[in-house]
PDB file of N, CA and C in Angstrom:
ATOM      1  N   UNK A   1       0.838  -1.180   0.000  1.00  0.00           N
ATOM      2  CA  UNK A   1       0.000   0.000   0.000  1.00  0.00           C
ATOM      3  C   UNK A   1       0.886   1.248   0.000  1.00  0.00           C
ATOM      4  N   UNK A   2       0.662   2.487  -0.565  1.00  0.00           N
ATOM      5  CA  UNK A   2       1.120   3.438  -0.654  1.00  0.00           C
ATOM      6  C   UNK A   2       0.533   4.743   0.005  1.00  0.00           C
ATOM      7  N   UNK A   3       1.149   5.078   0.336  1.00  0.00           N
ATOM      8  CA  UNK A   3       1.159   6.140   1.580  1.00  0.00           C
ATOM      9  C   UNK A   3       1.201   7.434   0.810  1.00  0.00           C
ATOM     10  N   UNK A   4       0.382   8.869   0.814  1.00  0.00           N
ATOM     11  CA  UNK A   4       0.226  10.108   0.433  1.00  0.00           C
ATOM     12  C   UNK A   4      -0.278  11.008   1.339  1.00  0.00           C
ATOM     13  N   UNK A   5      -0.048  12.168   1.216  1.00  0.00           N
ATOM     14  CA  UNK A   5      -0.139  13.423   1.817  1.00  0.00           C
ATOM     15  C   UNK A   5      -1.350  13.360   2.130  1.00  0.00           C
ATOM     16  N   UNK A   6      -1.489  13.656   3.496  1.00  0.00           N
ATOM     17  CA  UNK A   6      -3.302  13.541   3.710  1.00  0.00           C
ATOM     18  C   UNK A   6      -4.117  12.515   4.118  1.00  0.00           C
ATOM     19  N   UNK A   7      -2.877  11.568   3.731  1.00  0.00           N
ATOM     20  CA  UNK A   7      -3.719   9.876   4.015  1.00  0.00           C
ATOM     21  C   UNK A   7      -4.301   9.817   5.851  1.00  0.00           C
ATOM     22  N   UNK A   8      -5.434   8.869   5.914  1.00  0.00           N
ATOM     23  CA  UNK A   8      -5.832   8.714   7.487  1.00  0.00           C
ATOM     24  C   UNK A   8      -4.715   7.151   7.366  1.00  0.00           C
ATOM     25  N   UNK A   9      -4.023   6.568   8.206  1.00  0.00           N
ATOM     26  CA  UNK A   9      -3.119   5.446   7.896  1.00  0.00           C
ATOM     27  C   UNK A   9      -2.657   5.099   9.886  1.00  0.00           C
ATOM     28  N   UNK A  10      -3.041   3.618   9.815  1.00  0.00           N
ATOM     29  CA  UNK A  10      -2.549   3.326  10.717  1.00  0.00           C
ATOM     30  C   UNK A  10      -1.090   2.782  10.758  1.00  0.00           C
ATOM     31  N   UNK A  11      -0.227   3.964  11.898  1.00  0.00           N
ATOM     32  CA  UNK A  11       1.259   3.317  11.558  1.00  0.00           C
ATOM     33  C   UNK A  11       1.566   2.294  13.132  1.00  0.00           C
ATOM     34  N   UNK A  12       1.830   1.177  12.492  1.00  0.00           N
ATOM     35  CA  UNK A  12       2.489   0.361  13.542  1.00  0.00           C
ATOM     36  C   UNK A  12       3.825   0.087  13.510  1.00  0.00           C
ATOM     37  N   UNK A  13       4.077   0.108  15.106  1.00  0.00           N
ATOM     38  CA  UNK A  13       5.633  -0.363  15.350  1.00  0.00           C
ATOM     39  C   UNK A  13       6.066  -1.383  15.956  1.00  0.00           C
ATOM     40  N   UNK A  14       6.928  -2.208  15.858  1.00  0.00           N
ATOM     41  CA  UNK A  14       7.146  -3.369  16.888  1.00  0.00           C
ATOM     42  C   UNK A  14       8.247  -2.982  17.756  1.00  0.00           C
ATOM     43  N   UNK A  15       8.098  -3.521  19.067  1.00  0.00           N
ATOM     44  CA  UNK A  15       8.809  -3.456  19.642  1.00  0.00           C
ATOM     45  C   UNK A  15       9.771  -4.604  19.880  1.00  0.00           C
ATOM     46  N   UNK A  16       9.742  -5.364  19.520  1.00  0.00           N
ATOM     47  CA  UNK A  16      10.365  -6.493  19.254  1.00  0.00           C
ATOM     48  C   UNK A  16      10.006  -7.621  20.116  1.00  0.00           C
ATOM     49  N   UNK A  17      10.570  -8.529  20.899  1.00  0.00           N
ATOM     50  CA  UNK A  17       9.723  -9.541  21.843  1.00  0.00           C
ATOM     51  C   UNK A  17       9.547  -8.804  23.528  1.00  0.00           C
ATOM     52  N   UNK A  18       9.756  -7.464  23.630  1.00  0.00           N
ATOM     53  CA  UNK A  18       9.448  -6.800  25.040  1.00  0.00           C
ATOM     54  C   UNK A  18       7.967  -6.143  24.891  1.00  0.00           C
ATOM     55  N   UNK A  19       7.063  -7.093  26.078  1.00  0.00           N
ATOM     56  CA  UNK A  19       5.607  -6.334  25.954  1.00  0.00           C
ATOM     57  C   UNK A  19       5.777  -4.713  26.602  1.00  0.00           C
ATOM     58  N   UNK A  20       4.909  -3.786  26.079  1.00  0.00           N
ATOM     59  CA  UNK A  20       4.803  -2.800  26.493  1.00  0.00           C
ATOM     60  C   UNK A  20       3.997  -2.203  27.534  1.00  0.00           C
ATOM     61  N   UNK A  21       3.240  -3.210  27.608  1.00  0.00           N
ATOM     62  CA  UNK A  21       2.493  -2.794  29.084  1.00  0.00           C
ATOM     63  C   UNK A  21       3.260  -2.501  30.251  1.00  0.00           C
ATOM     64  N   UNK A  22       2.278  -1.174  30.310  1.00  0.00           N
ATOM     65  CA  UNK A  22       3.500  -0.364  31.843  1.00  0.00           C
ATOM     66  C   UNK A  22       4.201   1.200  31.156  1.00  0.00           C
ATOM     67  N   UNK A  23       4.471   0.973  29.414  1.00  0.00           N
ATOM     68  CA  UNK A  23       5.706   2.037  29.322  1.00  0.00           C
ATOM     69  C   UNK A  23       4.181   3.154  28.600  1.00  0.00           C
ATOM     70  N   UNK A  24       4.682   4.178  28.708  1.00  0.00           N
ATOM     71  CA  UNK A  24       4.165   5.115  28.153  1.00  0.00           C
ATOM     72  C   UNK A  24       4.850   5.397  26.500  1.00  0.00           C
ATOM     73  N   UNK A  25       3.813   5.248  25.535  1.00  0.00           N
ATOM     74  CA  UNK A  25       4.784   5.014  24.558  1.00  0.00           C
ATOM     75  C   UNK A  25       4.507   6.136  23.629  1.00  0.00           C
ATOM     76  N   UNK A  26       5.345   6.439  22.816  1.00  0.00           N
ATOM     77  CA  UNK A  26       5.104   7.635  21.706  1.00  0.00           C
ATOM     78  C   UNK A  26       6.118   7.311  20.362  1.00  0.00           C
ATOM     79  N   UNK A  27       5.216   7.889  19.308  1.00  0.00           N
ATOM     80  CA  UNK A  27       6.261   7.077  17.596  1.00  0.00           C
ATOM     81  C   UNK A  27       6.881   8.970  17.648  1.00  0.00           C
ATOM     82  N   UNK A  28       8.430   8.768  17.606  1.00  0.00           N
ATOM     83  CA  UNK A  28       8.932  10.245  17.428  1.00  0.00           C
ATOM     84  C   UNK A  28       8.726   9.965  15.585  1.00  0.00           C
ATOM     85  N   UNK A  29       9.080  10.949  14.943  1.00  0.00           N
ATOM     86  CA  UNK A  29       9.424  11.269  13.978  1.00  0.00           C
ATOM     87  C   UNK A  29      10.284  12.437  12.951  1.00  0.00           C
ATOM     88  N   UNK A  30      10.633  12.412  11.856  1.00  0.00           N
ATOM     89  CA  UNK A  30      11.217  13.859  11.763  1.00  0.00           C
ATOM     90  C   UNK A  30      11.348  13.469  10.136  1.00  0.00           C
ATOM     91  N   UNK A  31      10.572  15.119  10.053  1.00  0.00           N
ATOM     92  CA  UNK A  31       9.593  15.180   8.744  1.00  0.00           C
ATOM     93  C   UNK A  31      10.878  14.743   7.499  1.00  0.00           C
ATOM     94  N   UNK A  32      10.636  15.175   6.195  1.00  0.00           N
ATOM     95  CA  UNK A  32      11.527  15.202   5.141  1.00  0.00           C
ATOM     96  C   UNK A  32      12.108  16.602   5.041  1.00  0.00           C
ATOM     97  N   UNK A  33      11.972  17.369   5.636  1.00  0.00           N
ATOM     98  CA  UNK A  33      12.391  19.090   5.955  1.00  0.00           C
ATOM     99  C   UNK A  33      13.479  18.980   6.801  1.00  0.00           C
ATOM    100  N   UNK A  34      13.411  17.638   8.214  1.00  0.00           N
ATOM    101  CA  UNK A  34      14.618  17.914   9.120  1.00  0.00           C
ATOM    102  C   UNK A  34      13.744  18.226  10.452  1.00  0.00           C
ATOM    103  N   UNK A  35      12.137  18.554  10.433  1.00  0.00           N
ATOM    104  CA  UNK A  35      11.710  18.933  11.918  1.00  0.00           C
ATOM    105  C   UNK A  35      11.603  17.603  12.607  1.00  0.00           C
ATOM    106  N   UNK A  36      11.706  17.774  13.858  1.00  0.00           N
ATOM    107  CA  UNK A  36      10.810  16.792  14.255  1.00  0.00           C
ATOM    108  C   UNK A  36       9.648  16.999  15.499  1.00  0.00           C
ATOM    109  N   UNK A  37       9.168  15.760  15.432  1.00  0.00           N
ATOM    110  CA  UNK A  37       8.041  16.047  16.469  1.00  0.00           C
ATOM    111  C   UNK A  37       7.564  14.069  17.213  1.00  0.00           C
ATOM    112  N   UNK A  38       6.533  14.119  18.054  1.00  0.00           N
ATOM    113  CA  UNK A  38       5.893  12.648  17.930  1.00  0.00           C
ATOM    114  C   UNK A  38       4.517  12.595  18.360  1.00  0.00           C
ATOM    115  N   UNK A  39       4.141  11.671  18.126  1.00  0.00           N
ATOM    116  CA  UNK A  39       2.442  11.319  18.066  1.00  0.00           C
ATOM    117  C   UNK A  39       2.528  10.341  19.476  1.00  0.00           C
ATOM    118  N   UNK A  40       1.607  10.151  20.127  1.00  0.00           N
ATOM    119  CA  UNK A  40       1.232   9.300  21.285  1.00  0.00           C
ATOM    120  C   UNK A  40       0.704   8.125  20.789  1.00  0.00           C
ATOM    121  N   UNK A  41       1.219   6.671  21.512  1.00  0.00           N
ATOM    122  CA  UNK A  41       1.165   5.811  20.590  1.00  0.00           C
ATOM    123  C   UNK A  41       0.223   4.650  21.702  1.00  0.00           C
ATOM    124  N   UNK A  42      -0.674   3.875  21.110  1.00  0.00           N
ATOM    125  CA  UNK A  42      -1.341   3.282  22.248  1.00  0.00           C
ATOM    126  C   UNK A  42      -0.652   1.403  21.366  1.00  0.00           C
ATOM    127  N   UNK A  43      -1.008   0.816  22.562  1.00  0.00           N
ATOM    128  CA  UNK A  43      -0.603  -0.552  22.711  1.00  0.00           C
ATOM    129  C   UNK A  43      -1.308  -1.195  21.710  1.00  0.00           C
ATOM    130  N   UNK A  44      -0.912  -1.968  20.790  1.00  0.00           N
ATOM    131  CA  UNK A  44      -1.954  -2.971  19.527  1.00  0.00           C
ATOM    132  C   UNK A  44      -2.717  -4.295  20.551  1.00  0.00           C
ATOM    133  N   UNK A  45      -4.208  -3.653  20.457  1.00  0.00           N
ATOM    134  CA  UNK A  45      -4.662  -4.819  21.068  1.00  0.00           C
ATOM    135  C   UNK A  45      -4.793  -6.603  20.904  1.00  0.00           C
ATOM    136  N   UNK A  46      -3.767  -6.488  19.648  1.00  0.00           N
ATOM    137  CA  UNK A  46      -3.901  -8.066  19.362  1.00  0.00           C
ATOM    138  C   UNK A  46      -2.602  -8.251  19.935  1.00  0.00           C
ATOM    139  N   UNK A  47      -1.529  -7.284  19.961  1.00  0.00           N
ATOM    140  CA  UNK A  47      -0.028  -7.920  20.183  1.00  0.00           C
ATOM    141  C   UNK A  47       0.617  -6.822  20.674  1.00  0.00           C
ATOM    142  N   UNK A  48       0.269  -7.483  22.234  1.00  0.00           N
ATOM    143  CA  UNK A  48       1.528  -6.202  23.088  1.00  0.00           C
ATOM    144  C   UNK A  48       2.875  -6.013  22.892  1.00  0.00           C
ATOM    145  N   UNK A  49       3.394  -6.285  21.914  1.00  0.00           N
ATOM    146  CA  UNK A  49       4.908  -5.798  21.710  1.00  0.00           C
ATOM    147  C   UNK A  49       4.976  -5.107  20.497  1.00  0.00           C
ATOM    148  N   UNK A  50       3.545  -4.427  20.265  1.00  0.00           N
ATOM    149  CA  UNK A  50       3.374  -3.744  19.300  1.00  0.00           C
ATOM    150  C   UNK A  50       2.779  -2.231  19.550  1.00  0.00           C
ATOM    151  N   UNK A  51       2.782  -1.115  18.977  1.00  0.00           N
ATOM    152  CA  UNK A  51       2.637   0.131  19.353  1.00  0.00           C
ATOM    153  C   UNK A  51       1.967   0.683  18.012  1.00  0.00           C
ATOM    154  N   UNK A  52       0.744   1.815  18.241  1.00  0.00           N
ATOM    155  CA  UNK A  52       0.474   2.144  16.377  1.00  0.00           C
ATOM    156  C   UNK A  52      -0.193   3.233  17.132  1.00  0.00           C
ATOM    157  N   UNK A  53      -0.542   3.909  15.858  1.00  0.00           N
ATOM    158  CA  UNK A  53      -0.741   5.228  15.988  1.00  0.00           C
ATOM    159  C   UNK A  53      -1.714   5.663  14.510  1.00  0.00           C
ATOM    160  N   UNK A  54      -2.922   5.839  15.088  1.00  0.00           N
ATOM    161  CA  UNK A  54      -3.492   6.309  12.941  1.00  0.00           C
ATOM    162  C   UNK A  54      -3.592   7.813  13.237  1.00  0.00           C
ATOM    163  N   UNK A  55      -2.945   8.420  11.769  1.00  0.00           N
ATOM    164  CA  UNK A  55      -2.550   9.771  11.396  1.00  0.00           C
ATOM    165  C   UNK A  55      -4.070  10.186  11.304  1.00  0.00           C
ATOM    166  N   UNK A  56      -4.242  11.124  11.437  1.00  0.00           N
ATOM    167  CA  UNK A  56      -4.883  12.566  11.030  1.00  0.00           C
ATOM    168  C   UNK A  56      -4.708  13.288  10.054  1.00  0.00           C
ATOM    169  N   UNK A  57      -5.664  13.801   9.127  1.00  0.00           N
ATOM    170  CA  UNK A  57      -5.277  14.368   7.613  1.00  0.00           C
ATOM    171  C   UNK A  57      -4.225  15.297   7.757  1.00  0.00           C
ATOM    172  N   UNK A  58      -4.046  15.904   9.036  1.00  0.00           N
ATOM    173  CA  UNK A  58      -3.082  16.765   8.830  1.00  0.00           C
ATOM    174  C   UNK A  58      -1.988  16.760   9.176  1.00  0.00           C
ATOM    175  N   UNK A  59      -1.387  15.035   9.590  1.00  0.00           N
ATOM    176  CA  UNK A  59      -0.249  14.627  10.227  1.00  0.00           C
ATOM    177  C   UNK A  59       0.977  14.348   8.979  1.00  0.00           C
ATOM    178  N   UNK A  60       0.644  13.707   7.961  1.00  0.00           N
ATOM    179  CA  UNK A  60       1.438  13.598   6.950  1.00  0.00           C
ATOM    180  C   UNK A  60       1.190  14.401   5.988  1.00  0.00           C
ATOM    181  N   UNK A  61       1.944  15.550   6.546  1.00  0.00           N
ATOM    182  CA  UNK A  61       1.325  16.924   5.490  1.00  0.00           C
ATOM    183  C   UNK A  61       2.603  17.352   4.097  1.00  0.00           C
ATOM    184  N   UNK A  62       3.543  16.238   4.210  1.00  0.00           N
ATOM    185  CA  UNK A  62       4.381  17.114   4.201  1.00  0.00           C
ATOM    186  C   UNK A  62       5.165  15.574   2.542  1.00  0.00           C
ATOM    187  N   UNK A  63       5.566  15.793   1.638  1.00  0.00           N
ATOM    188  CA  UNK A  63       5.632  14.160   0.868  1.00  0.00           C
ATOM    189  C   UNK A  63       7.170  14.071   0.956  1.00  0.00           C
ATOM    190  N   UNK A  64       7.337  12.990   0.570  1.00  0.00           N
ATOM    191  CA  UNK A  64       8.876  12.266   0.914  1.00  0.00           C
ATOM    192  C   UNK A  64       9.078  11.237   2.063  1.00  0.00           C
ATOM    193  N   UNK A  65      10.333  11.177   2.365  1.00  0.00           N
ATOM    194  CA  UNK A  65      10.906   9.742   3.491  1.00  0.00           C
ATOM    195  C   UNK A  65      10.590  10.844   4.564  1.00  0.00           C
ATOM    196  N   UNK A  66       9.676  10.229   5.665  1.00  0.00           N
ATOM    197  CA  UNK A  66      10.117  10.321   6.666  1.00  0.00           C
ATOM    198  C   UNK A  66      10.552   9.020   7.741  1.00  0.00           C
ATOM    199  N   UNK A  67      11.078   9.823   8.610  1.00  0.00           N
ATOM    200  CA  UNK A  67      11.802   8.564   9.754  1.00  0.00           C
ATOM    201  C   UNK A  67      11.192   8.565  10.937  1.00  0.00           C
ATOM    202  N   UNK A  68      10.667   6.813  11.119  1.00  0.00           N
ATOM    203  CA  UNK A  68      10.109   6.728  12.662  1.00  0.00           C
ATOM    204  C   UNK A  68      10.503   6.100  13.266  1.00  0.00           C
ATOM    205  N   UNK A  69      10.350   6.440  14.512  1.00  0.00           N
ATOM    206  CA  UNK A  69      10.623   5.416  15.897  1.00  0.00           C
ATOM    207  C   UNK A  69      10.287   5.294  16.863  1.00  0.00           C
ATOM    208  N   UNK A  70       9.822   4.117  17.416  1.00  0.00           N
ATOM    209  CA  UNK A  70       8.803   3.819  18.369  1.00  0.00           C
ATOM    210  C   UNK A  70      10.091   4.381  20.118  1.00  0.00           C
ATOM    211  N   UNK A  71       9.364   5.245  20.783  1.00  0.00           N
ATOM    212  CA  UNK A  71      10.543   5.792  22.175  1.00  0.00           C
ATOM    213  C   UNK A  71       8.843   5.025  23.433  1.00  0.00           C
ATOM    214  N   UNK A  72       9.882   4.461  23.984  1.00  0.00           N
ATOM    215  CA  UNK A  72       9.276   4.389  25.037  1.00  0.00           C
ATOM    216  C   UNK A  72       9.711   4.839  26.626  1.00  0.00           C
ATOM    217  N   UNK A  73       8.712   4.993  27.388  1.00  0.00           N
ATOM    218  CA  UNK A  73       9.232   5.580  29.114  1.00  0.00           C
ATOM    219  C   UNK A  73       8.776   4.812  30.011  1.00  0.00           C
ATOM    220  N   UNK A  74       9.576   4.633  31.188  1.00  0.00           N
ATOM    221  CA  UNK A  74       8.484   4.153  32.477  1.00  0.00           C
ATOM    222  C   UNK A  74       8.581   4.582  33.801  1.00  0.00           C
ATOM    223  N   UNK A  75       8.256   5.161  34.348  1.00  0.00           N
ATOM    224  CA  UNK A  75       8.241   6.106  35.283  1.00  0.00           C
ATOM    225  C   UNK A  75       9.434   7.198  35.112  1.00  0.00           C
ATOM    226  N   UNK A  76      10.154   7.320  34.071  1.00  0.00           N
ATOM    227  CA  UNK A  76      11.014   7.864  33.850  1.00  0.00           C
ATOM    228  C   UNK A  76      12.606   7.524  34.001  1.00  0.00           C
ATOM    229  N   UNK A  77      12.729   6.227  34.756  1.00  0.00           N
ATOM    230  CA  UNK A  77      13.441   5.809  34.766  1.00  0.00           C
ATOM    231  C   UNK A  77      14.110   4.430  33.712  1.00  0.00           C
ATOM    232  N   UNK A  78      12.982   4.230  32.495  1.00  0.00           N
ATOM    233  CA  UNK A  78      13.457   3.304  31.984  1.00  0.00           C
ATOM    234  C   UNK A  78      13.021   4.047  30.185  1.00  0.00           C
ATOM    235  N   UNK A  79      14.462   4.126  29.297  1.00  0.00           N
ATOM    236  CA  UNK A  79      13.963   5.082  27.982  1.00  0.00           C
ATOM    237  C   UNK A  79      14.729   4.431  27.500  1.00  0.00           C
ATOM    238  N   UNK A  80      13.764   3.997  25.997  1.00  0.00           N
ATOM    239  CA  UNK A  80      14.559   3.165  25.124  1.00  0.00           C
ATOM    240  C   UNK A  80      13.778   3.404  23.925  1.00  0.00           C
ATOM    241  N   UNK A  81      14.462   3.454  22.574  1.00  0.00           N
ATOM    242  CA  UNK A  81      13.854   3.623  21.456  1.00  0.00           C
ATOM    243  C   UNK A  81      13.804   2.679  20.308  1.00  0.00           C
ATOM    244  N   UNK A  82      13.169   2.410  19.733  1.00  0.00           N
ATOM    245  CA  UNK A  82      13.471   1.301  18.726  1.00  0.00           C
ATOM    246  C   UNK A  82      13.909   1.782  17.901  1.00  0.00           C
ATOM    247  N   UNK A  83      13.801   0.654  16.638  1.00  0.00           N
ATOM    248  CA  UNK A  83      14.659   0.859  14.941  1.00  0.00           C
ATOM    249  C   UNK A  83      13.703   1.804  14.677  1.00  0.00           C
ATOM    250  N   UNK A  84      15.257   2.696  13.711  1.00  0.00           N
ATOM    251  CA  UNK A  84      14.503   3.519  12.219  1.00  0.00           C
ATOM    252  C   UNK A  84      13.268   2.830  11.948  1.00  0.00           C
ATOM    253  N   UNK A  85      12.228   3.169  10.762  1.00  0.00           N
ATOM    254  CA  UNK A  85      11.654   2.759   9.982  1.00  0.00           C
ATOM    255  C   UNK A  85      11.089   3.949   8.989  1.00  0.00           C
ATOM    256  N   UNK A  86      11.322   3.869   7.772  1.00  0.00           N
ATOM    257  CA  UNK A  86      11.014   4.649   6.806  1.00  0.00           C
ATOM    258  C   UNK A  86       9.442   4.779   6.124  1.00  0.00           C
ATOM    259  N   UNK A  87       9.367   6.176   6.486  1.00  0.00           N
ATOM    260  CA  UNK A  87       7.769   6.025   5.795  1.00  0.00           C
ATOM    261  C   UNK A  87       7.850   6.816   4.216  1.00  0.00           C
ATOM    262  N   UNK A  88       7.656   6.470   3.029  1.00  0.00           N
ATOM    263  CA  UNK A  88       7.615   7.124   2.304  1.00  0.00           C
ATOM    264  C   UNK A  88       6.338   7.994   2.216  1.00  0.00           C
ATOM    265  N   UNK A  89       6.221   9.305   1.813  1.00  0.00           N
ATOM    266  CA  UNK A  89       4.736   9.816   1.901  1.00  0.00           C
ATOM    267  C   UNK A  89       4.885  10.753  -0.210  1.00  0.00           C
ATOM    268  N   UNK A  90       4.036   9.807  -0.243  1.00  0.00           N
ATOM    269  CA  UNK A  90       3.804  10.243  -2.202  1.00  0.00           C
ATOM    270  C   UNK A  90       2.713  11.776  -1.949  1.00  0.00           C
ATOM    271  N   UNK A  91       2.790  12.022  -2.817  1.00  0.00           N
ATOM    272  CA  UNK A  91       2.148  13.768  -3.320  1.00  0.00           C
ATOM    273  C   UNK A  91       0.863  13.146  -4.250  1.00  0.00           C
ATOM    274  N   UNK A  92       0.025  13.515  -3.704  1.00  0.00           N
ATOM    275  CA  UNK A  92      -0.983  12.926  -4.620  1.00  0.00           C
ATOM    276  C   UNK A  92      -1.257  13.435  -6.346  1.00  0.00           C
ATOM    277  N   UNK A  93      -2.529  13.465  -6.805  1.00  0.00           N
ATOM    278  CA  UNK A  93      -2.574  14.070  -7.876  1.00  0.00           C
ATOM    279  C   UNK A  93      -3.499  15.100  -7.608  1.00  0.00           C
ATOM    280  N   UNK A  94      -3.697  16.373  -7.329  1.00  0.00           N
ATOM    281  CA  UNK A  94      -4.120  17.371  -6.979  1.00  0.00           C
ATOM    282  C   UNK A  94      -5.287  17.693  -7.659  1.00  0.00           C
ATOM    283  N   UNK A  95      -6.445  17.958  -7.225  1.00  0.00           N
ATOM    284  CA  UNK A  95      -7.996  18.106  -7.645  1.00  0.00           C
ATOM    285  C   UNK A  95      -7.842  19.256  -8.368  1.00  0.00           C
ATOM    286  N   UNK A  96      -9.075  18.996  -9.333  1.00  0.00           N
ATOM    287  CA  UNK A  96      -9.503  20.069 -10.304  1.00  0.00           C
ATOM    288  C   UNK A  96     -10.471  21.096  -9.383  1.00  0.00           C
ATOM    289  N   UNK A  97     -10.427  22.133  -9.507  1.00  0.00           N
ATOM    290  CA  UNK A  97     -11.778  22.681  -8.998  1.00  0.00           C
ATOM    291  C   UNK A  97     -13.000  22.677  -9.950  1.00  0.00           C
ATOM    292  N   UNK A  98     -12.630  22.802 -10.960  1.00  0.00           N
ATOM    293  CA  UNK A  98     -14.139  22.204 -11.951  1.00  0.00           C
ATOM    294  C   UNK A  98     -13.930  21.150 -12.490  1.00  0.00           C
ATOM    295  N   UNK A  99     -14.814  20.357 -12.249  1.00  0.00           N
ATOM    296  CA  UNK A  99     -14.564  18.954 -13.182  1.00  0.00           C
ATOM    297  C   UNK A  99     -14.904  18.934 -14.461  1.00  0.00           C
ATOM    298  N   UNK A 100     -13.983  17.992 -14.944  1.00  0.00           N
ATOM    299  CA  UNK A 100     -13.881  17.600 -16.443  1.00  0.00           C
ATOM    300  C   UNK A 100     -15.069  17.481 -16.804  1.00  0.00           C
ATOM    301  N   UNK A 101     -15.220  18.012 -18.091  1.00  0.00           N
ATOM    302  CA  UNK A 101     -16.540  17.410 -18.941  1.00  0.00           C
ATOM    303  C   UNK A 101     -16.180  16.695 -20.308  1.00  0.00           C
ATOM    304  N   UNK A 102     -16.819  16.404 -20.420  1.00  0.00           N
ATOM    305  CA  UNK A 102     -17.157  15.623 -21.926  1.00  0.00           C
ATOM    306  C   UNK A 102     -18.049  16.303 -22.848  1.00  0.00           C
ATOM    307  N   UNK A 103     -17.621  16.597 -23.693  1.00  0.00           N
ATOM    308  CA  UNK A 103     -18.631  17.461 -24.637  1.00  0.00           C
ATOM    309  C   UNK A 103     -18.635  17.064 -25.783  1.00  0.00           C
ATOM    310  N   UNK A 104     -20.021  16.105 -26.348  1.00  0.00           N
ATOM    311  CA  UNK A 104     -19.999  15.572 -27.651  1.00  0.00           C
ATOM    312  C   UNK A 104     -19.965  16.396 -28.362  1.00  0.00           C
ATOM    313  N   UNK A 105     -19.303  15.940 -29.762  1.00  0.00           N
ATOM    314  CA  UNK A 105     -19.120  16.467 -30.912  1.00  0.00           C
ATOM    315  C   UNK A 105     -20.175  17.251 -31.611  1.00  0.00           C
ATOM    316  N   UNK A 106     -19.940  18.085 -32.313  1.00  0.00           N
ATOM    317  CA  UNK A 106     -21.204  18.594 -33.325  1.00  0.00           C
ATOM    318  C   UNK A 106     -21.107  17.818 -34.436  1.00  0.00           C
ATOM    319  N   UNK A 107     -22.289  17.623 -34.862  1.00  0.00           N
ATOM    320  CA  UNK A 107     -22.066  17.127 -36.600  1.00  0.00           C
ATOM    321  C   UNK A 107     -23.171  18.638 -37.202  1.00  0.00           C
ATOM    322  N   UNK A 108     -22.952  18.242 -38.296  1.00  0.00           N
ATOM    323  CA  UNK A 108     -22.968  19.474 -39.200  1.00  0.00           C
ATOM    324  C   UNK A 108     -24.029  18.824 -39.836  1.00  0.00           C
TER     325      UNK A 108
END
């Protein structure tokens, strides 16, 4: 599946074989510009060593690679982040404001 500007998209992360119950978890990221920022990430209810997060139209605003990673906390004394993972985000094909018509031919 392919990923675009605007998309609603659930992103999941693994944490590998450590369940997460207990850590407070969040996916950092940092756009294709160089900013960064992170989203609050809740536990995958089929598989606790998993973390996801679904975007908001206005979360992948931006097209190109960006880079994520699942950071987790626990009482503050325990911070650890997982692997890279690359999101590509495509540019869609940008709406007409009037739509196309079709206009049959004249005959003479």
């Amino acid at each position: 599946m392919r990923v675009f500007v605007g998309d609603i998209v659930k992103i999941t992360l693994d944490g590998g074989a450590v369940p997460l119950t207990g850590y407070t978890l969040s996916i950092k990221y940092m756009r294709p510009d160089g900013t960064y920022g992170h989203w609050v990430a809740t536990i995958d209810p089929s598989d606790n060593t998993r973390a996801y997060y679904t975007t908001a139209t206005t979360d992948l605003d931006m097209p190109g690679t960006w880079l994520l990673q699942l950071y987790v906390v626990s009482g503050g004394t325990v911070r650890a982040n997982g692997m890279f993972v690359d999101l590509v985000v495509l540019e869609p094909i940008a709406l007409t404001t009037v739509p196309p018509t079709t206009v049959a031919p004249t005959t003479v």
